[in-house]
C-alpha atoms as a PDB file:
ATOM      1  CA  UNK A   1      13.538 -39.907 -46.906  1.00  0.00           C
ATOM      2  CA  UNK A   2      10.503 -40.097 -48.248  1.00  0.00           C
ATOM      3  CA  UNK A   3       6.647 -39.845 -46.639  1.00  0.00           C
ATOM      4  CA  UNK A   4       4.168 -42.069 -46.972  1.00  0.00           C
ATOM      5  CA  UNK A   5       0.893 -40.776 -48.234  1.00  0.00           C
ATOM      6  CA  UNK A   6      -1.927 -41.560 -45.987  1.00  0.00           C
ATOM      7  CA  UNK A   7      -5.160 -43.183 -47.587  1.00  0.00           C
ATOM      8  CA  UNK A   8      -8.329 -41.988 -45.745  1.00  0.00           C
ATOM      9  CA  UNK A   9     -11.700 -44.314 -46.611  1.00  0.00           C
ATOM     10  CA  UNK A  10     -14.207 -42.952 -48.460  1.00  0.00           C
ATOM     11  CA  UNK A  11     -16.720 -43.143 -45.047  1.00  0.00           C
ATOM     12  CA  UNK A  12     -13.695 -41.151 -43.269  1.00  0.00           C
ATOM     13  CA  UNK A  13     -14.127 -38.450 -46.080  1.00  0.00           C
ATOM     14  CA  UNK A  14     -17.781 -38.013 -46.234  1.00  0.00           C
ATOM     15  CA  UNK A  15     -18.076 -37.952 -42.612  1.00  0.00           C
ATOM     16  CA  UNK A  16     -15.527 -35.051 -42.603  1.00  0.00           C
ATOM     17  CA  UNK A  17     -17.467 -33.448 -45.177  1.00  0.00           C
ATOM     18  CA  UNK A  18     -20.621 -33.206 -43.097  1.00  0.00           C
ATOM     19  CA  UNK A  19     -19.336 -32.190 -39.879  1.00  0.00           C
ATOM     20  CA  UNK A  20     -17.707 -28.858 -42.126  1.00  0.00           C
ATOM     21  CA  UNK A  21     -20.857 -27.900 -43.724  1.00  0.00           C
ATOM     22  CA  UNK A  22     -23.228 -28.584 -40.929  1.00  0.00           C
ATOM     23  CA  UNK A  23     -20.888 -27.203 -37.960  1.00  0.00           C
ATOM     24  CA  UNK A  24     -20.175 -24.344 -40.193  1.00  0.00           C
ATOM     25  CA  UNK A  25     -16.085 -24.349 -38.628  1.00  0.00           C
ATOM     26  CA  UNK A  26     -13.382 -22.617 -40.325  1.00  0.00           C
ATOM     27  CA  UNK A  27     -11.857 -25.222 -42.432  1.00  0.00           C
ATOM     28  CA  UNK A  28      -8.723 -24.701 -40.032  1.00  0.00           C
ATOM     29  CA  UNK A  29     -10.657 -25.593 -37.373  1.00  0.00           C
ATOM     30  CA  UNK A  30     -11.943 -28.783 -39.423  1.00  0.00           C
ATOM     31  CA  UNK A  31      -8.816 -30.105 -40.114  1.00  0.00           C
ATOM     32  CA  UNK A  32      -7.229 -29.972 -36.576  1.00  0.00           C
ATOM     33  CA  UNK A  33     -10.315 -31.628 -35.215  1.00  0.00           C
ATOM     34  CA  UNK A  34      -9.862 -35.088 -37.565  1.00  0.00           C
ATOM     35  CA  UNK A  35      -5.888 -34.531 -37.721  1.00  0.00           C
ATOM     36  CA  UNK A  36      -5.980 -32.965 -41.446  1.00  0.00           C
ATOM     37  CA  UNK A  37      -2.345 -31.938 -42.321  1.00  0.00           C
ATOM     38  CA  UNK A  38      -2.604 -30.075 -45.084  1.00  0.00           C
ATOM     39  CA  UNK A  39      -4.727 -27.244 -45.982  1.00  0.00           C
ATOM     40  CA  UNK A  40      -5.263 -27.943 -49.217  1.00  0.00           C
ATOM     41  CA  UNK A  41      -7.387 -30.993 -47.812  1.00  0.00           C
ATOM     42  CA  UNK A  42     -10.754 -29.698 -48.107  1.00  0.00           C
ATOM     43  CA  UNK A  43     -10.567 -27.835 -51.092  1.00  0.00           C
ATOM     44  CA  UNK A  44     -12.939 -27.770 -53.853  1.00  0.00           C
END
């Protein structure tokens, strides 16, 4: 079975991107608060 990838919008991602560098949260932190499964999501 395989999963299906989800697409995020580009206003999703920027949005995300702002709330981590001005709220200064762990990136854990970041991606339980918008439902981020993997950590590799907000590397650079």
């Amino acid at each position: 079975m395989s999963k299906k990838r989800k697409v995020f919008s580009e206003e999703f991602k920027l949005s995300v991107i702002r709330d981590y560098y001005s709220s200064r949260m762990s990136k854990g932190t970041c991606r339980r608060k918008y439902g981020l499964i993997s950590p590799t999501m907000l590397n650079s």
